[in-house]
C-alpha atoms as a PDB file:
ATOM      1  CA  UNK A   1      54.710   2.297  -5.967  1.00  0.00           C
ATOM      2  CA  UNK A   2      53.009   5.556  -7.367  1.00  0.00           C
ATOM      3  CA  UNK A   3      50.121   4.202  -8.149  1.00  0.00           C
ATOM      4  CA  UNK A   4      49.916   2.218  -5.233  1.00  0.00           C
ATOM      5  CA  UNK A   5      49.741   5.258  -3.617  1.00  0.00           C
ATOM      6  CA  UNK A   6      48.041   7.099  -5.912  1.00  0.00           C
ATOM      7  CA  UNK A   7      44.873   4.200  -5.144  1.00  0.00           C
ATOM      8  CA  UNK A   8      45.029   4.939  -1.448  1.00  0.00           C
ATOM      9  CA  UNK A   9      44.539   8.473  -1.219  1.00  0.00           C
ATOM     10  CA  UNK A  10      42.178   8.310  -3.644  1.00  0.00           C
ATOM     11  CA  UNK A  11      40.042   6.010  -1.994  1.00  0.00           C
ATOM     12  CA  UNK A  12      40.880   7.698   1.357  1.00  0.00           C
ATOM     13  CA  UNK A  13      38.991  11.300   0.111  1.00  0.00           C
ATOM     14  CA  UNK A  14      35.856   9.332  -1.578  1.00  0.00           C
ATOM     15  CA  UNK A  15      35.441   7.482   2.018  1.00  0.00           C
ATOM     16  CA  UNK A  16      35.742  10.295   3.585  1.00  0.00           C
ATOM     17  CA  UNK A  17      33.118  12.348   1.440  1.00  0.00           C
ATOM     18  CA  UNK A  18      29.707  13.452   2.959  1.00  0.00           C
ATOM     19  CA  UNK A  19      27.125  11.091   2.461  1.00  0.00           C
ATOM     20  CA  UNK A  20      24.111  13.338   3.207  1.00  0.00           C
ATOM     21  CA  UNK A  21      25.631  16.927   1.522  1.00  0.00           C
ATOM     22  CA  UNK A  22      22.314  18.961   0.967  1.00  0.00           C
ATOM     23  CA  UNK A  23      22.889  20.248  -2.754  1.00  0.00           C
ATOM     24  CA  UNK A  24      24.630  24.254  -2.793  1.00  0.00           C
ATOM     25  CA  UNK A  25      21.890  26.802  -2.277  1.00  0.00           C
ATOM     26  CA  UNK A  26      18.923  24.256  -1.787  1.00  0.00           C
ATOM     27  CA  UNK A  27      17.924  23.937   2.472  1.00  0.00           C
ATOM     28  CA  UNK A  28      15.218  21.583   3.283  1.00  0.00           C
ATOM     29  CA  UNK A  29      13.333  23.058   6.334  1.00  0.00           C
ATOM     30  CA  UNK A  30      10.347  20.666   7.449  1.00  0.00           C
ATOM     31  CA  UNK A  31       6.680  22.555   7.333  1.00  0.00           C
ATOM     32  CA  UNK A  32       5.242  22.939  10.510  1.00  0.00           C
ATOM     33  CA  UNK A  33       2.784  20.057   9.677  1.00  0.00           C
ATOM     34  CA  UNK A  34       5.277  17.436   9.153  1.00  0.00           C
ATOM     35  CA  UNK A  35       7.420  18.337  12.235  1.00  0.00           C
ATOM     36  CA  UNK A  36       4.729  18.128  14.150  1.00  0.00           C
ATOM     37  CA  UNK A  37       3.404  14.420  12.742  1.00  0.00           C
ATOM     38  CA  UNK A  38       7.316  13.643  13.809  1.00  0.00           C
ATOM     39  CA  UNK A  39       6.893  15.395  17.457  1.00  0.00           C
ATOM     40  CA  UNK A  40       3.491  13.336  17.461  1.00  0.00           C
ATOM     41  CA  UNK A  41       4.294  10.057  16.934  1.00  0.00           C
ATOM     42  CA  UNK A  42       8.082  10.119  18.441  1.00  0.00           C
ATOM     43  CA  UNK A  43       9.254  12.890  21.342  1.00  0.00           C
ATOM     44  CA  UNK A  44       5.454  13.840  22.487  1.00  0.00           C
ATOM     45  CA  UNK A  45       4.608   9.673  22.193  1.00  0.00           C
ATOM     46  CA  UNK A  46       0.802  11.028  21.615  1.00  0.00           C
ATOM     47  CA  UNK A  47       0.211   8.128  19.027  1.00  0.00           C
ATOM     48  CA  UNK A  48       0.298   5.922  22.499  1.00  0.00           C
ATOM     49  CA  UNK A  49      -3.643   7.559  23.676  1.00  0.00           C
ATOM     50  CA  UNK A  50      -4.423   9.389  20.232  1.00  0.00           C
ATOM     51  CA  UNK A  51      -5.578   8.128  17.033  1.00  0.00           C
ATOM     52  CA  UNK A  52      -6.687  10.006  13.667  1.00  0.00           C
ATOM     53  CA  UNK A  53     -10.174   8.652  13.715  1.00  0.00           C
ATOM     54  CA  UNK A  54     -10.986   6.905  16.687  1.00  0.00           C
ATOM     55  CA  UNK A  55     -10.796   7.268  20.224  1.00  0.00           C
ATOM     56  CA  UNK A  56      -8.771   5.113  22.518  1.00  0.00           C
ATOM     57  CA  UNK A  57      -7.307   6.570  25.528  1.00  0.00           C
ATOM     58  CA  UNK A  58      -7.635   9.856  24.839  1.00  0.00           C
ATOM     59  CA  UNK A  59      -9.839  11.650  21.886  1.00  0.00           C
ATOM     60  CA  UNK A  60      -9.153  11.149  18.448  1.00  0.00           C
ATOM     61  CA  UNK A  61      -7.429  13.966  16.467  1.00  0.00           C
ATOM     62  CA  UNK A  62      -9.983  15.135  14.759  1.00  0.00           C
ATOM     63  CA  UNK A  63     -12.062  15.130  17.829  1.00  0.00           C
ATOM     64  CA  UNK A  64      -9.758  17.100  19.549  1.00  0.00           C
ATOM     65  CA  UNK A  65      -9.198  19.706  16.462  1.00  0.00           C
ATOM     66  CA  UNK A  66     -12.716  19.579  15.454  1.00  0.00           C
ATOM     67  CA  UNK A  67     -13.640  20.810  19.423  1.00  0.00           C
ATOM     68  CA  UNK A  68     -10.532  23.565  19.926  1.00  0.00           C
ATOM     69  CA  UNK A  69     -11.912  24.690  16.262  1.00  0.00           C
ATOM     70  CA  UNK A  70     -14.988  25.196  17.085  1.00  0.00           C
ATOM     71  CA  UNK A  71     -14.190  26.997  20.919  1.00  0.00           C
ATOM     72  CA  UNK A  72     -11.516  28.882  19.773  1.00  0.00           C
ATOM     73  CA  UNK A  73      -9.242  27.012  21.729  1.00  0.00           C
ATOM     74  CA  UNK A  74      -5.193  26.442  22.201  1.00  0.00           C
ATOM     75  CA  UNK A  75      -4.171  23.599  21.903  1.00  0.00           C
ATOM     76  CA  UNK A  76      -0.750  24.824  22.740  1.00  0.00           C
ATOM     77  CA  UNK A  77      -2.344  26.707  25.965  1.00  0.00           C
ATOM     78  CA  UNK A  78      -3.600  23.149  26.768  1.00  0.00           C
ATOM     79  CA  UNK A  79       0.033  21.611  26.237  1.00  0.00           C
ATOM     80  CA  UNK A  80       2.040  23.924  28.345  1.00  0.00           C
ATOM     81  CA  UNK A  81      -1.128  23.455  30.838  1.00  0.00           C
ATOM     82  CA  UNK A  82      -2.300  26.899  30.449  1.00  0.00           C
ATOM     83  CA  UNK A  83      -5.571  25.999  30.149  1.00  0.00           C
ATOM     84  CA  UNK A  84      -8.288  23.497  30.387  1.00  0.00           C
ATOM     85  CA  UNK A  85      -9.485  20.552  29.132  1.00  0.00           C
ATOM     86  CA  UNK A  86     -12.594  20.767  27.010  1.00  0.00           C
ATOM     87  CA  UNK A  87     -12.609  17.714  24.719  1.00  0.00           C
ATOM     88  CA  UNK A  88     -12.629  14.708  27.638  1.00  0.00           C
ATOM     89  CA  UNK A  89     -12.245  16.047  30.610  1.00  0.00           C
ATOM     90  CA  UNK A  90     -12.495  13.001  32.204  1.00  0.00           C
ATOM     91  CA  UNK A  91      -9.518  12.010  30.504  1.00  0.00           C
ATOM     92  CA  UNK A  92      -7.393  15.066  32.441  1.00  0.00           C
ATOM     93  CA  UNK A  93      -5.392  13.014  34.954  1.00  0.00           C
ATOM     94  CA  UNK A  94      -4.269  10.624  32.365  1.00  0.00           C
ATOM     95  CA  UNK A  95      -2.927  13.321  30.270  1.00  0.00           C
ATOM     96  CA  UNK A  96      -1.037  15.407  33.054  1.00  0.00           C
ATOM     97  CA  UNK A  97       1.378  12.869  33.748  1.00  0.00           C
ATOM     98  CA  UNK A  98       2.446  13.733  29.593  1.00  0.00           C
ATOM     99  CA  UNK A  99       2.787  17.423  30.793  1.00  0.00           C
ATOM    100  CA  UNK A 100       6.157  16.849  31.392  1.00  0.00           C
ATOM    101  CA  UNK A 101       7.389  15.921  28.335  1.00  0.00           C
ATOM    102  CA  UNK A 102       4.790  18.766  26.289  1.00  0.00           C
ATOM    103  CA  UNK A 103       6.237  21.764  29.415  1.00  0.00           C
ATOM    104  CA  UNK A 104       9.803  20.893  27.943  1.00  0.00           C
ATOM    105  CA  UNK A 105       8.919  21.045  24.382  1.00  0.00           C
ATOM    106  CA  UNK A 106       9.713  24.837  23.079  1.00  0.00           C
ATOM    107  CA  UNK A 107       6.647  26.578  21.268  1.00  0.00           C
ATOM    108  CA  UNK A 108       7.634  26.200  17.582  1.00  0.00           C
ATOM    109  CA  UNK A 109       7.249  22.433  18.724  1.00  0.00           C
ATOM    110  CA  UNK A 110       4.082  22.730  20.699  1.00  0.00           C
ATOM    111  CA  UNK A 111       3.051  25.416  17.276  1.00  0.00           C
ATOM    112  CA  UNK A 112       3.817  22.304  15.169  1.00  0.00           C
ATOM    113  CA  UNK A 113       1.843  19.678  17.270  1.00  0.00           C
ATOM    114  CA  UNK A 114      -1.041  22.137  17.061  1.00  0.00           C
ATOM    115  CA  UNK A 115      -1.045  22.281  13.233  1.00  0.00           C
ATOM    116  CA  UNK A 116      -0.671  18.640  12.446  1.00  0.00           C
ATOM    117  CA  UNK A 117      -3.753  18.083  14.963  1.00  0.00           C
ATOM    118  CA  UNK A 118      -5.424  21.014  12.907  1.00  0.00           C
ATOM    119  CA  UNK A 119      -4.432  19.151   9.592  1.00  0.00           C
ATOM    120  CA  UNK A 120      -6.291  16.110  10.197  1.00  0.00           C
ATOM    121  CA  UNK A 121      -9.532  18.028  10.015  1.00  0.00           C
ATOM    122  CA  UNK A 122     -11.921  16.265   7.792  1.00  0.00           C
END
């Protein structure tokens, strides 16, 4: 009966053990690059009218980080609609409707978006 038991609670504390511990002393923080490709392509849904290299709703990335380069421009201003459109203006009315999701997004996120867009300079 003993090691019946024995068995059990053995196997009850390595089921119960924490798949996804981080190893002691070692925290993985994301770079501001890489949670903003997340914010990108998931929560912000910008992948839907953006592309790296090509325009299809809305300006490519490195159009639009190649023009707020060269202005001196926030893209985070232009996220929290702060400012205006200077890449495709025409393009403005499709992209308020998104304002809502970018207003809600705090500004290490909108920081993050801004330096992914950044990194895809050529």
């Amino acid at each position: 009966m003993r090691p019946l038991a024995f068995i059990f609670i053995l196997a009850l504390v390595v089921s119960c053990k924490k798949e996804s511990a981080e190893p002691f002393g070692k925290a993985t923080t994301k770079t501001p690059i890489t949670l903003g490709k997340e914010l990108f392509e998931s929560k912000g849904n910008c992948v839907a009218c953006h592309l790296k290299d090509q325009k299809v709703i809305g300006p490519s990335i490195q159009d639009i980080a190649k023009t707020y380069q060269a202005q001196k421009a926030s893209i985070v201003g232009f996220l929290k609609d702060d400012a205006k459109p200077i890449v495709d203006p025409s393009q403005y009315e499709v992209m308020k409707t998104n304002f809502a999701i970018t207003k809600m997004m705090s500004d290490e996120e909108l920081q993050a978006i801004e330096a992914y867009i950044y990194s895809n300079l050529k």
